[in-house]
PDB file of N, CA and C in Angstrom:
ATOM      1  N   UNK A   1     -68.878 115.551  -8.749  1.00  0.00           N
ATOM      2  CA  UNK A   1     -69.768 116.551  -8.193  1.00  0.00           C
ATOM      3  C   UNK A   1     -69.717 116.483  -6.668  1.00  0.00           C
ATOM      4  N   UNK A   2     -69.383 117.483  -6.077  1.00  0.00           N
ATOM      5  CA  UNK A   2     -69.270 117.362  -4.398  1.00  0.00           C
ATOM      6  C   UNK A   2     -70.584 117.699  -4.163  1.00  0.00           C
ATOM      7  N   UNK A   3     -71.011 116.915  -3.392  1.00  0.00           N
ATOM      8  CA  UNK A   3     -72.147 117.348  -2.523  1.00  0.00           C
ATOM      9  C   UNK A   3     -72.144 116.674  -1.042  1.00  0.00           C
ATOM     10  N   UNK A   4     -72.784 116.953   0.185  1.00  0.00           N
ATOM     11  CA  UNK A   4     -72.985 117.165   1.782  1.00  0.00           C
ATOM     12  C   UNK A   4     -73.559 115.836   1.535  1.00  0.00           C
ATOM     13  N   UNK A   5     -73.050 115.325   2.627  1.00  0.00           N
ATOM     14  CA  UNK A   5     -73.451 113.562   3.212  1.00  0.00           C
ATOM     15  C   UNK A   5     -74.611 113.229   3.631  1.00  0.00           C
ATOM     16  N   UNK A   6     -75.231 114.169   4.008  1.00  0.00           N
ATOM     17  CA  UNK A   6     -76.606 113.677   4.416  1.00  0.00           C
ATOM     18  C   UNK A   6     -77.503 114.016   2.990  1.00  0.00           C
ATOM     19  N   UNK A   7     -76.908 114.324   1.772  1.00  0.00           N
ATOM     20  CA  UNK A   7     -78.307 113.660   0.381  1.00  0.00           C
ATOM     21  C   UNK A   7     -77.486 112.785   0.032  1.00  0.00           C
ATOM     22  N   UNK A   8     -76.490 111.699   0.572  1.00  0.00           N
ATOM     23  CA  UNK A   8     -75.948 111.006  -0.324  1.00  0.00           C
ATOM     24  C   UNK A   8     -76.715 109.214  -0.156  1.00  0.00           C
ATOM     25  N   UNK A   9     -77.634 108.937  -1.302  1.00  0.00           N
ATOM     26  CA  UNK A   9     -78.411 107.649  -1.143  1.00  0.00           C
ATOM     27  C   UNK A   9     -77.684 106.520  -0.344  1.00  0.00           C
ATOM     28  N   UNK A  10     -78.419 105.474   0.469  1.00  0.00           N
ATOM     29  CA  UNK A  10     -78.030 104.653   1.083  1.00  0.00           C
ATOM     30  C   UNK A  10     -77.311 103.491  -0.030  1.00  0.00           C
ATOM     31  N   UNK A  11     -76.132 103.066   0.346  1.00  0.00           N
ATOM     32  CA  UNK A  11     -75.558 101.913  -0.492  1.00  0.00           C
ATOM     33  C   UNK A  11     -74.435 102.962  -1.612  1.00  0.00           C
ATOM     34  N   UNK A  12     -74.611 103.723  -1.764  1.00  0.00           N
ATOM     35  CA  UNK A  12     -73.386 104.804  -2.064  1.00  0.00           C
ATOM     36  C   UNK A  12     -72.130 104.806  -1.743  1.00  0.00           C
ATOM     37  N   UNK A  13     -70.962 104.807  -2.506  1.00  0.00           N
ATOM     38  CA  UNK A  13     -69.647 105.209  -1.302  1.00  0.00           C
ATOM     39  C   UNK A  13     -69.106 106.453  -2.161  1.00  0.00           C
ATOM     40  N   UNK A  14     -68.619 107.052  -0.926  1.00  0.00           N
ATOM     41  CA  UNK A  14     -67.916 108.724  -1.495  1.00  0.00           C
ATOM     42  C   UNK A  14     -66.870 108.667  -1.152  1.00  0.00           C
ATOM     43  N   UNK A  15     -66.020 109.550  -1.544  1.00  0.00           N
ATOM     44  CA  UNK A  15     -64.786 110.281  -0.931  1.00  0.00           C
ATOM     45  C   UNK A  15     -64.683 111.597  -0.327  1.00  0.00           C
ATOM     46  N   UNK A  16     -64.506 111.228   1.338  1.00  0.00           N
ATOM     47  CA  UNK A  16     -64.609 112.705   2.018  1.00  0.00           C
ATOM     48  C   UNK A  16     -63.100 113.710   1.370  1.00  0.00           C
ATOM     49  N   UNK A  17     -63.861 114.872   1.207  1.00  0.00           N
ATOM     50  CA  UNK A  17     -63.008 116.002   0.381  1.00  0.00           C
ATOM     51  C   UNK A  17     -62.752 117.559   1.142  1.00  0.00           C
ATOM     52  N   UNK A  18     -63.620 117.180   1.985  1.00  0.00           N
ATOM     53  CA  UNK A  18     -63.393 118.334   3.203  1.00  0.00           C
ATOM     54  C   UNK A  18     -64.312 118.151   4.489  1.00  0.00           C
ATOM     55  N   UNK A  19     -64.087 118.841   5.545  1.00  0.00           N
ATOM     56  CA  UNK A  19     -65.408 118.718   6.786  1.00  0.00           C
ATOM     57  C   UNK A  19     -65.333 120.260   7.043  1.00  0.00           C
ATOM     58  N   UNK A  20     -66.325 120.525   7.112  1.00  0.00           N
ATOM     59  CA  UNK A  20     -66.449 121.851   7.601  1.00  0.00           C
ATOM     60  C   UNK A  20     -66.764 121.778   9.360  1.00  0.00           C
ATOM     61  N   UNK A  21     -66.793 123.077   9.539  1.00  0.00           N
ATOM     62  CA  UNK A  21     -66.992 123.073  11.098  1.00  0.00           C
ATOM     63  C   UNK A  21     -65.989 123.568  12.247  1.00  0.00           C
ATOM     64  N   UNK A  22     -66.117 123.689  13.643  1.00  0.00           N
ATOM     65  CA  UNK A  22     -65.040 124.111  14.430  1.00  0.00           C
ATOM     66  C   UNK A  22     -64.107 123.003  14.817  1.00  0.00           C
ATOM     67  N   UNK A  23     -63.101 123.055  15.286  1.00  0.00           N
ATOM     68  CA  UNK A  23     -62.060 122.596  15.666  1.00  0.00           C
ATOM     69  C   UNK A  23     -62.421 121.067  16.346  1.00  0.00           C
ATOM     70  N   UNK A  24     -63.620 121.267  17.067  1.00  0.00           N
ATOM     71  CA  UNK A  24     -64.281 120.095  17.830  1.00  0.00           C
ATOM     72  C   UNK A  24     -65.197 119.479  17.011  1.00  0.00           C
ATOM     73  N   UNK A  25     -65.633 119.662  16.302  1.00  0.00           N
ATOM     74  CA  UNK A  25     -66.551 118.802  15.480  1.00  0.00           C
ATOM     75  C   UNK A  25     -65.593 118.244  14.082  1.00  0.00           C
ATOM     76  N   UNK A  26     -64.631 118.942  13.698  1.00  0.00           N
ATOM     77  CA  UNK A  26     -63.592 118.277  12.909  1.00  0.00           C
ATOM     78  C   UNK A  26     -62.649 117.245  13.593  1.00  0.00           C
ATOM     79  N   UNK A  27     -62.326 116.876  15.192  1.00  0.00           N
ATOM     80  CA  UNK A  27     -61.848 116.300  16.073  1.00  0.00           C
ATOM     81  C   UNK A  27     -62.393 115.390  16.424  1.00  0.00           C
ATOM     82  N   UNK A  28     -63.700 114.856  16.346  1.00  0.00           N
ATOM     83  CA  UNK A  28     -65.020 114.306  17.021  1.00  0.00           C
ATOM     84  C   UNK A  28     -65.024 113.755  15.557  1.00  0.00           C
ATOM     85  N   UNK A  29     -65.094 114.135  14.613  1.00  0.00           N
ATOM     86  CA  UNK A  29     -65.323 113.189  13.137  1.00  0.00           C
ATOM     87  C   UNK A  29     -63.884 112.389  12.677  1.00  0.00           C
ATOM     88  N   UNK A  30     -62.820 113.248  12.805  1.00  0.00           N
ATOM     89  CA  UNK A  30     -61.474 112.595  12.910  1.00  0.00           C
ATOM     90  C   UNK A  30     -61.125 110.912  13.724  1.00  0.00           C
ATOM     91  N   UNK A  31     -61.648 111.520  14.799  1.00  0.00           N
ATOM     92  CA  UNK A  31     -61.518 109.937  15.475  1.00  0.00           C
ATOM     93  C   UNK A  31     -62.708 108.723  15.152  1.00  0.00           C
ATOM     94  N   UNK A  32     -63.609 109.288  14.676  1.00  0.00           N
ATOM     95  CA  UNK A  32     -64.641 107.953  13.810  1.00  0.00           C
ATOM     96  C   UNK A  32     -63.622 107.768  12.640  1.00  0.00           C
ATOM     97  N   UNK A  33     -62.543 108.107  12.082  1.00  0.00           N
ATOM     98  CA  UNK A  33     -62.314 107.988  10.882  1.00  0.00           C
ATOM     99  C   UNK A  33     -62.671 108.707   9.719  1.00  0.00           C
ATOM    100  N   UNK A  34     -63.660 109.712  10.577  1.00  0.00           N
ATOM    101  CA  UNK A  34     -64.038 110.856   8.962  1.00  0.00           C
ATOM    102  C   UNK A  34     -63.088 112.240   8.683  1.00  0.00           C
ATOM    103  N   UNK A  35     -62.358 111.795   7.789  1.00  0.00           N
ATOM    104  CA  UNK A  35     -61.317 113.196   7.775  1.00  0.00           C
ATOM    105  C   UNK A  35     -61.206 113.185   6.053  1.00  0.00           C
ATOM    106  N   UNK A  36     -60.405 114.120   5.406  1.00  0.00           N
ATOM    107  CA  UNK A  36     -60.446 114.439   3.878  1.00  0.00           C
ATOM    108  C   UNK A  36     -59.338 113.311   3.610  1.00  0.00           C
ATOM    109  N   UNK A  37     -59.958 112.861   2.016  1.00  0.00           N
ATOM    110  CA  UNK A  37     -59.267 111.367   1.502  1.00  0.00           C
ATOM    111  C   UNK A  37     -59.729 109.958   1.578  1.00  0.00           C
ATOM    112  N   UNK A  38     -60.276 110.082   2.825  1.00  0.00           N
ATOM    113  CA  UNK A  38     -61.285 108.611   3.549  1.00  0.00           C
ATOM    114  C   UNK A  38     -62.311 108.446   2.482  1.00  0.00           C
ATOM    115  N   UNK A  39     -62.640 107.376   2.363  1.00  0.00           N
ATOM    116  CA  UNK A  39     -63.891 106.396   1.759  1.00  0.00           C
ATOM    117  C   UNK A  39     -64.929 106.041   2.821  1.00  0.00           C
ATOM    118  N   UNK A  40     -66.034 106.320   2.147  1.00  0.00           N
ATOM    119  CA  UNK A  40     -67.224 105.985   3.067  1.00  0.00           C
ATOM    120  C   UNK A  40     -68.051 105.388   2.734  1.00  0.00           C
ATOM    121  N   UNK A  41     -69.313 104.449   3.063  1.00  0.00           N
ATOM    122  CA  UNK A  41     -70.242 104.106   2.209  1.00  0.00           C
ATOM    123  C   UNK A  41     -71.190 104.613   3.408  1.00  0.00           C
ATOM    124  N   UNK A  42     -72.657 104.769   2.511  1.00  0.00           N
ATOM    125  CA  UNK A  42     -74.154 105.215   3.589  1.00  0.00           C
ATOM    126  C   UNK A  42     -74.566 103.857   3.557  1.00  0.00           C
ATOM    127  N   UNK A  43     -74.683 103.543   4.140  1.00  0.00           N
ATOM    128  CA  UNK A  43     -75.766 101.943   4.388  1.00  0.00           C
ATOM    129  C   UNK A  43     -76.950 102.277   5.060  1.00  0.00           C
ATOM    130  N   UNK A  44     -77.314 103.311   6.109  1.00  0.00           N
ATOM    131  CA  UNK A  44     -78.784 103.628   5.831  1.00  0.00           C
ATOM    132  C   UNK A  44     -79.051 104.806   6.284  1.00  0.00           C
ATOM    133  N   UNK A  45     -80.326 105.613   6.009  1.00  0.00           N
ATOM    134  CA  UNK A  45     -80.805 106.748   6.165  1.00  0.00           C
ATOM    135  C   UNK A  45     -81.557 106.725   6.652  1.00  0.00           C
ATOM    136  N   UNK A  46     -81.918 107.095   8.043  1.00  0.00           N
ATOM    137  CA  UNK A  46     -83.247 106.722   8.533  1.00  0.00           C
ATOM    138  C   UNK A  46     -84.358 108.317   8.220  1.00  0.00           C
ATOM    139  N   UNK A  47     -85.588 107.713   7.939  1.00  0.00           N
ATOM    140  CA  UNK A  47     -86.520 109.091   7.557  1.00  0.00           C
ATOM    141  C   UNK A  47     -86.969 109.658   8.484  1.00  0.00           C
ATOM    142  N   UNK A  48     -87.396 111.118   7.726  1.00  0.00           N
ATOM    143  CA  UNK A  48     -87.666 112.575   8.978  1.00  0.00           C
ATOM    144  C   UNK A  48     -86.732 112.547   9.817  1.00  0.00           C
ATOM    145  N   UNK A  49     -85.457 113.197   8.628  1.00  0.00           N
ATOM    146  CA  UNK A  49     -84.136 113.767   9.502  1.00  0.00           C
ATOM    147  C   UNK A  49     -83.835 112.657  10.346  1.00  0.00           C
ATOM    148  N   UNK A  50     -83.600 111.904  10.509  1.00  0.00           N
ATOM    149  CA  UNK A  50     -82.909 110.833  11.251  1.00  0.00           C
ATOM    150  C   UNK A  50     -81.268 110.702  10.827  1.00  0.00           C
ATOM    151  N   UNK A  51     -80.886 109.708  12.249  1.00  0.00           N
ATOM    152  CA  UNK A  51     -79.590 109.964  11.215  1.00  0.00           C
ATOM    153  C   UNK A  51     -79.008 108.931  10.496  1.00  0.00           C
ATOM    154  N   UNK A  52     -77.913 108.696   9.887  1.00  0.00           N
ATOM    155  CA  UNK A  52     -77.754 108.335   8.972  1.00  0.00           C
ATOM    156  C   UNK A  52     -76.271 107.231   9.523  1.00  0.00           C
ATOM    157  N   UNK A  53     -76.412 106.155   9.031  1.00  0.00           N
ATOM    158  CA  UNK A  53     -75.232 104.842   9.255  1.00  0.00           C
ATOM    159  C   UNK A  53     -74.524 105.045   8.118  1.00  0.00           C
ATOM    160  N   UNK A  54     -72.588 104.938   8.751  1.00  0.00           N
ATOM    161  CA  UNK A  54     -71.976 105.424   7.447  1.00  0.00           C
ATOM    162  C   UNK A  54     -71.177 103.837   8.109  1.00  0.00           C
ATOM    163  N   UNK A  55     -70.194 103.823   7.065  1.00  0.00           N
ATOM    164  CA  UNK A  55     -69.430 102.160   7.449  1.00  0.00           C
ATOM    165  C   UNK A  55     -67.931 103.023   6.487  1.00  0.00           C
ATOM    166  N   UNK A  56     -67.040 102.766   7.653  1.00  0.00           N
ATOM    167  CA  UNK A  56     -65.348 103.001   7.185  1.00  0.00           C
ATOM    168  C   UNK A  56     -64.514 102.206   7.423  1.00  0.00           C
ATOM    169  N   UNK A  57     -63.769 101.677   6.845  1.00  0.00           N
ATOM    170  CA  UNK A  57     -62.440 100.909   7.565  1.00  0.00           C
ATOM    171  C   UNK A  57     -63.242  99.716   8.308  1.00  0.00           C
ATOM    172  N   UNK A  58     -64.709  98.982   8.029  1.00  0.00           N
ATOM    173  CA  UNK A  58     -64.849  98.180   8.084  1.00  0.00           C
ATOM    174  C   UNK A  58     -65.732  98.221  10.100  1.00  0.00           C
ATOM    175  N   UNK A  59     -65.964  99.849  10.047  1.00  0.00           N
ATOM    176  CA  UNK A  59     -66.524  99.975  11.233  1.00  0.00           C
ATOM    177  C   UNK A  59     -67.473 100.937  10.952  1.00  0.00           C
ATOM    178  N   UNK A  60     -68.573 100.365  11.532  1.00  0.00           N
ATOM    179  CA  UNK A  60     -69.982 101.119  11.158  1.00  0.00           C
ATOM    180  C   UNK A  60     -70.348 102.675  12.713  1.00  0.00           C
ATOM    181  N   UNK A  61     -70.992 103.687  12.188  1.00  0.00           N
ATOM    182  CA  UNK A  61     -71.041 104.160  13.346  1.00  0.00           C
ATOM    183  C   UNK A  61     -72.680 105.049  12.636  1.00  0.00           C
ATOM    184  N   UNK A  62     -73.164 106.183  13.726  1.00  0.00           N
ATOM    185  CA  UNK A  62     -74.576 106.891  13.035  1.00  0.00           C
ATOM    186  C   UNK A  62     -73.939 107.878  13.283  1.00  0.00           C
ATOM    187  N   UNK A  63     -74.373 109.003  12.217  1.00  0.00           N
ATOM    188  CA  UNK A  63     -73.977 110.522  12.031  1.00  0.00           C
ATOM    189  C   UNK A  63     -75.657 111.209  12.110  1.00  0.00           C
ATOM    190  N   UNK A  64     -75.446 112.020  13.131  1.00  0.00           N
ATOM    191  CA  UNK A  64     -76.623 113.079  13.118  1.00  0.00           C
ATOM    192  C   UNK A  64     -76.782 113.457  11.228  1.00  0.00           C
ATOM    193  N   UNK A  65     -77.870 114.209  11.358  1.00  0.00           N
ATOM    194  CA  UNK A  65     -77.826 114.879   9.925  1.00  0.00           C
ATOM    195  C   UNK A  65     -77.290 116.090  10.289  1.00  0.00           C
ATOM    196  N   UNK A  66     -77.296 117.176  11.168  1.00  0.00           N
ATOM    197  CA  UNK A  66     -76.061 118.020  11.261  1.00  0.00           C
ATOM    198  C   UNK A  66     -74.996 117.736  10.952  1.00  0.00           C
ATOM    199  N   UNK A  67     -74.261 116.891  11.968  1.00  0.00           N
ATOM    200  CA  UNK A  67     -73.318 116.523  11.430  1.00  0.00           C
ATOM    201  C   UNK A  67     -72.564 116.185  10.099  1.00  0.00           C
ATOM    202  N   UNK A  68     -73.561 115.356   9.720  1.00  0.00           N
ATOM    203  CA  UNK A  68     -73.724 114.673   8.248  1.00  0.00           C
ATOM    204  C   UNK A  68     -73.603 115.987   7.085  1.00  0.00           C
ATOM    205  N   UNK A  69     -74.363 116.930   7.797  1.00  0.00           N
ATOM    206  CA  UNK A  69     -74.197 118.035   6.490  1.00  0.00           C
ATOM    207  C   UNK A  69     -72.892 119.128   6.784  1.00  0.00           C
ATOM    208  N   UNK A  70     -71.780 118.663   7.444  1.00  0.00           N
ATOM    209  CA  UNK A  70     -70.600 119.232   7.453  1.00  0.00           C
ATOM    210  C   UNK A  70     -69.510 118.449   6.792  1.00  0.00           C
ATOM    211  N   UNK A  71     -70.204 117.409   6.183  1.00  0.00           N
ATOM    212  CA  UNK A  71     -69.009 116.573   5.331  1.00  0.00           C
ATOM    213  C   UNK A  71     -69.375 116.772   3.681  1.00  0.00           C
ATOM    214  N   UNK A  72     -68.164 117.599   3.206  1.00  0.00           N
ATOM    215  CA  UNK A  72     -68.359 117.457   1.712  1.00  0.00           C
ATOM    216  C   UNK A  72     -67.543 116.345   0.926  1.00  0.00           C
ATOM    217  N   UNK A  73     -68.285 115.790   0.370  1.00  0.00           N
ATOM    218  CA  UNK A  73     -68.461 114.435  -0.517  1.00  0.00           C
ATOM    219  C   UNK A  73     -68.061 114.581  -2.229  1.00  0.00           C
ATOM    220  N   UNK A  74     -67.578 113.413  -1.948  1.00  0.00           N
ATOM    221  CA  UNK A  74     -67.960 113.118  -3.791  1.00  0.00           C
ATOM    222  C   UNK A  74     -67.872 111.989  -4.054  1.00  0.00           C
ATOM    223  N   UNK A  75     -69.068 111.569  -4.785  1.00  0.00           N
ATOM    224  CA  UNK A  75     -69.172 110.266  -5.083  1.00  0.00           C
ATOM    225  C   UNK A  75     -68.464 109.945  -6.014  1.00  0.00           C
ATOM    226  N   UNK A  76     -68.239 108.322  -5.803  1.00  0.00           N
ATOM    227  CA  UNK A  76     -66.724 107.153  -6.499  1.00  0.00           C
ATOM    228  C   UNK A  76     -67.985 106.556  -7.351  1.00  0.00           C
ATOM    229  N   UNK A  77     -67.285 106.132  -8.473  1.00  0.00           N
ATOM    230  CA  UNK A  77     -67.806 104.954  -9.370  1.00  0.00           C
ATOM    231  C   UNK A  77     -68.220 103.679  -9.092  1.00  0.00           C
TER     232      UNK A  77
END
């Protein structure tokens, strides 16, 4: 089931499957390591829209929830 990164529970890992967005915000997520194929896990969500700690390749970084809701997901087993 694909669904947007910012409802995906903390301690989760997905597989990014697309990013939506312009040229610069697909460029700007590219170099954190978020591009289609990548593995991600949420390790935390901070509340009232806060943003959200994702961990890739063993490097942690925070995603706005904008941001966060231009990555379509699907959660791994």
């Amino acid at each position: 089931m694909r669904i947007r990164l910012d409802a995906v529970s903390p301690g989760k890992k997905v597989k990014v499957i697309m990013v939506e967005g312009g040229v610069r915000c697909r460029q700007c997520l590219g170099e954190m390591g978020v591009y289609p194929g990548e593995t991600l896990q949420v390790i935390r969500s901070a509340p009232f829209a806060g943003p959200i700690m994702v961990e890739t390749n063993g490097s942690r970084f925070m995603l706005g929830r904008g941001m966060a809701a231009k990555i379509i997901v699907e959660e791994m087993d």
